[in-house]
Protein backbone atom coordinates (compact mmCIF):
# COMPACT_ATOMS: atom_id res chain seq x y z
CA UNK A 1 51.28 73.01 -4.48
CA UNK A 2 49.39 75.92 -3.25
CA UNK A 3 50.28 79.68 -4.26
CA UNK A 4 50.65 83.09 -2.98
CA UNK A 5 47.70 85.49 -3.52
CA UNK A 6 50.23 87.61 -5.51
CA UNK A 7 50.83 85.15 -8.10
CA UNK A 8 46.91 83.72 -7.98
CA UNK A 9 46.09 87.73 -8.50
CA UNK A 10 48.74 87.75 -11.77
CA UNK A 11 47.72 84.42 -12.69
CA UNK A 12 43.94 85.35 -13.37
CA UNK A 13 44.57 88.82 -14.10
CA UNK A 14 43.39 90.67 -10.81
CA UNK A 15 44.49 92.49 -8.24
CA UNK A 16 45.79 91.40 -4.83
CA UNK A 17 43.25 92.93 -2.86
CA UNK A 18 40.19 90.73 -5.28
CA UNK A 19 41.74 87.45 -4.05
CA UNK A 20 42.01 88.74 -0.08
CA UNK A 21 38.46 89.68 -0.55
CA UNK A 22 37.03 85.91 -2.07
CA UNK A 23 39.26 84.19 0.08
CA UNK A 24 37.35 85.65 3.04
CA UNK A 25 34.50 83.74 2.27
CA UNK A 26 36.39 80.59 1.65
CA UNK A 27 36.52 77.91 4.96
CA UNK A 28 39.89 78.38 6.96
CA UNK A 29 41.32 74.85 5.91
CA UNK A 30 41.72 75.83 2.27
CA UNK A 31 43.79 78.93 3.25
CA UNK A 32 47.17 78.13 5.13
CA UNK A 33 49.65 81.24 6.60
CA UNK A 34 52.87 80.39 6.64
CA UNK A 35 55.75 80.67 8.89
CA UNK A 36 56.97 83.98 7.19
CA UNK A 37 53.38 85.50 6.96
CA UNK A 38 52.50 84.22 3.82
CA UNK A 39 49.20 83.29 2.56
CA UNK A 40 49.10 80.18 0.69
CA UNK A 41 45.48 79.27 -1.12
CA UNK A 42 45.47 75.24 -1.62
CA UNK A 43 44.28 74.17 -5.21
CA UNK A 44 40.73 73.65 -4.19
CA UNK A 45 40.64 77.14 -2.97
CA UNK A 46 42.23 78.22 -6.08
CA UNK A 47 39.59 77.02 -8.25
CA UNK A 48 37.04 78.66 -6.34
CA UNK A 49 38.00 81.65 -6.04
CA UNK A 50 38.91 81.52 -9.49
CA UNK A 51 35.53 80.69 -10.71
CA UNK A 52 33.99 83.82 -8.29
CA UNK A 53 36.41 86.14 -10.00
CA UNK A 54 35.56 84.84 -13.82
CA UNK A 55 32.10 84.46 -12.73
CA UNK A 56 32.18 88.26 -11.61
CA UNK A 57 33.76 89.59 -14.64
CA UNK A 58 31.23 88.22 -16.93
CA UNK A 59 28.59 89.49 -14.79
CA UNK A 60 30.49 92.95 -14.58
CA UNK A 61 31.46 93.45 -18.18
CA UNK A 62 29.45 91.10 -19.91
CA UNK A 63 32.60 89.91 -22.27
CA UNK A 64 35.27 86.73 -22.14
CA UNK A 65 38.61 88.66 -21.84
CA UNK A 66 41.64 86.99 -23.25
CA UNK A 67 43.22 86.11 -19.25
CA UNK A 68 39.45 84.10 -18.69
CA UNK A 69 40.97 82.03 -21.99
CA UNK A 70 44.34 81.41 -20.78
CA UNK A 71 42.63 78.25 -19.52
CA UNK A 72 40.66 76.40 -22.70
CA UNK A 73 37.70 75.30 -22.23
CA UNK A 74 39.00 71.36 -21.39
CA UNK A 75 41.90 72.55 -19.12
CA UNK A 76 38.80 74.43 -16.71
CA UNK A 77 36.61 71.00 -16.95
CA UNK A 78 39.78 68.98 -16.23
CA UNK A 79 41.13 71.33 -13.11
CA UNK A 80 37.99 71.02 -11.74
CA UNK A 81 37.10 67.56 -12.23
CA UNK A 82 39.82 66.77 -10.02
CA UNK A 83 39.41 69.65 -7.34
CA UNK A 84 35.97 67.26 -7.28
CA UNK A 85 37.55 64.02 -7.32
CA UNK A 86 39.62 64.92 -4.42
CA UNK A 87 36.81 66.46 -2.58
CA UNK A 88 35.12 63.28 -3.13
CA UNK A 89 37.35 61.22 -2.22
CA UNK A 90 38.08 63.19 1.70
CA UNK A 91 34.19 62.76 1.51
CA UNK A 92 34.37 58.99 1.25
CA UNK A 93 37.05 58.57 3.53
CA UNK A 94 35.21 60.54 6.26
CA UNK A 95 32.07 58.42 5.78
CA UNK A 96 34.13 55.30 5.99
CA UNK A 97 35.18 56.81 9.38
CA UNK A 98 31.82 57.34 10.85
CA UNK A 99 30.50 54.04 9.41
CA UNK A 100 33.57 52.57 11.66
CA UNK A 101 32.02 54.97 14.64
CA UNK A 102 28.36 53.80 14.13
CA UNK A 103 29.56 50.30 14.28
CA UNK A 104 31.24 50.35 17.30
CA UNK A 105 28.62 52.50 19.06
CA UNK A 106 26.28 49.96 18.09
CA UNK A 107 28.65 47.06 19.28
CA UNK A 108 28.80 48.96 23.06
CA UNK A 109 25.04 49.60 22.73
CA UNK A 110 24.67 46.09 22.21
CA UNK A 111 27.01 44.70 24.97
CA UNK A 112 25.07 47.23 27.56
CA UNK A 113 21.71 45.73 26.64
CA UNK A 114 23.09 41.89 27.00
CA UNK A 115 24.99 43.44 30.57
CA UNK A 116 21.59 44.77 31.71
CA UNK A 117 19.52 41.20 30.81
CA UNK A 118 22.47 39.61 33.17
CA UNK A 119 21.90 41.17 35.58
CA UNK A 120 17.69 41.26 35.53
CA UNK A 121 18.63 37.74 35.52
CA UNK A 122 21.14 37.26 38.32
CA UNK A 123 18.47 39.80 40.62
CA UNK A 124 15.82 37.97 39.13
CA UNK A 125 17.83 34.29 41.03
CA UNK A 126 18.85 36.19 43.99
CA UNK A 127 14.78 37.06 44.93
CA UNK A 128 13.63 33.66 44.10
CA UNK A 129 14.91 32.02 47.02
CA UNK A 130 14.50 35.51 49.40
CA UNK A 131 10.57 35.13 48.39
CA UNK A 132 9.69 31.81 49.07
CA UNK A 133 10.88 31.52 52.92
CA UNK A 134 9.15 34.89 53.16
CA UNK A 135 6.39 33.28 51.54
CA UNK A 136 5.70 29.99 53.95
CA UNK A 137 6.38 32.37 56.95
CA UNK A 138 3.28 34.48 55.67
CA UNK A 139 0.98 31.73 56.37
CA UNK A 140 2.81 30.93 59.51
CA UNK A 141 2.52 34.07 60.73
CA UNK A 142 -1.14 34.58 60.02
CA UNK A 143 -1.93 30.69 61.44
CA UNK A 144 -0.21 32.18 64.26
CA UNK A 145 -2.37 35.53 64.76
CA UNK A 146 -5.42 34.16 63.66
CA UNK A 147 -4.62 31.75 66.85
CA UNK A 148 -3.85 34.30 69.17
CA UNK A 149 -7.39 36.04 68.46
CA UNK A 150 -9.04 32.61 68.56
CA UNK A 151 -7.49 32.52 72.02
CA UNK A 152 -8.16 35.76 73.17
CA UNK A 153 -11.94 35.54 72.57
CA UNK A 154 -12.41 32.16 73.91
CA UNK A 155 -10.73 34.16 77.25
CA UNK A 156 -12.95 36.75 77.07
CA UNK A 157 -16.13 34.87 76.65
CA UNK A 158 -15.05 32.43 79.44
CA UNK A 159 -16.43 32.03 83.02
CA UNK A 160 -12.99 32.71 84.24
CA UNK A 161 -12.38 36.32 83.21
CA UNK A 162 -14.84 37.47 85.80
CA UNK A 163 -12.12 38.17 88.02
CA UNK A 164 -10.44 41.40 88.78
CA UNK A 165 -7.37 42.76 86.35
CA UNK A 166 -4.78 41.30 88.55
CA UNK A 167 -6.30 37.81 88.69
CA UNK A 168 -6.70 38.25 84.40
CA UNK A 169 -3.37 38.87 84.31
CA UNK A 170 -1.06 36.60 86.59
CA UNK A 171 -3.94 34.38 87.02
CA UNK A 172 -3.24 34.20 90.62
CA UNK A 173 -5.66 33.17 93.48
CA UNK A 174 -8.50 30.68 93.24
């Protein structure tokens, strides 16, 4: 049920150009241009604009005129108690909407943290078994290097070594 600036501008008592110029200011989904050029202001618009404009004259002049009447003082509260009540209710509907978005987000964030704990888990299993071999062939290797010095300076401190490199080495001769 929106109008035409024309008949919002007769309606309050202004001219055309006064409703182009508050409309300006209003956001771009209250003001809709038709197929045939049209601009249509939607009811919450409407009151708006029609509050700047009253609001304006009584600045301007100082004085209620009869057009700022047309509307009694109950028909103003009641037109925009509702402009409110439907603003309200596009407000509750959109926080219904994010409360539905939070609770997934925290449903995903959830599954990602119990994803990442399987899988600490699982790597967690998997290097278990990989450390223990590697940990008996530790002191297996080191029995078997502390051996190999043991050997190597019993050879050197032996009456034997007194031969020449080649006798060291393929123990031949004697």
């Amino acid at each position: 049920m929106s109008k035409t600036v024309k008949e919002l501008a007769d309606e309050i008592g202004v001219s055309k150009q006064t409703i182009r110029y508050h409309y300006r200011n209003i956001p771009a989904k209250y003001v809709v241009k038709g197929k045939d050029g049209v601009i249509r202001i939607d009811p919450i618009a409407e009151g708006i604009i029609r509050n700047k404009v009253v609001n304006n004259r009584h600045k301007n002049t100082g004085k209620y005129t009869d057009k700022d009447s047309k509307f009694t003082g109950k028909e103003k509260y009641d037109d925009q108690r509702n402009i409110l009540v439907e603003q309200l209710a596009k407000k509750d509907e959109e926080i219904k909407r994010l409360h539905s978005l939070l609770e997934q987000a925290q449903k995903i964030a959830d599954q990602s943290q119990q994803l990442q704990l399987m899988a600490e888990n699982k790597l967690k299993k998997l290097s278990v078994p990989q450390n223990e071999p590697d940990s008996e062939s530790k002191p297996v290797d080191s029995q078997i290097h502390e051996q190999d010095s043991e050997f190597s300076r019993r050879s050197e401190n032996s009456p034997e070594n007194k031969g020449s490199f080649w006798h060291r080495l393929f123990g031949v001769g004697k």
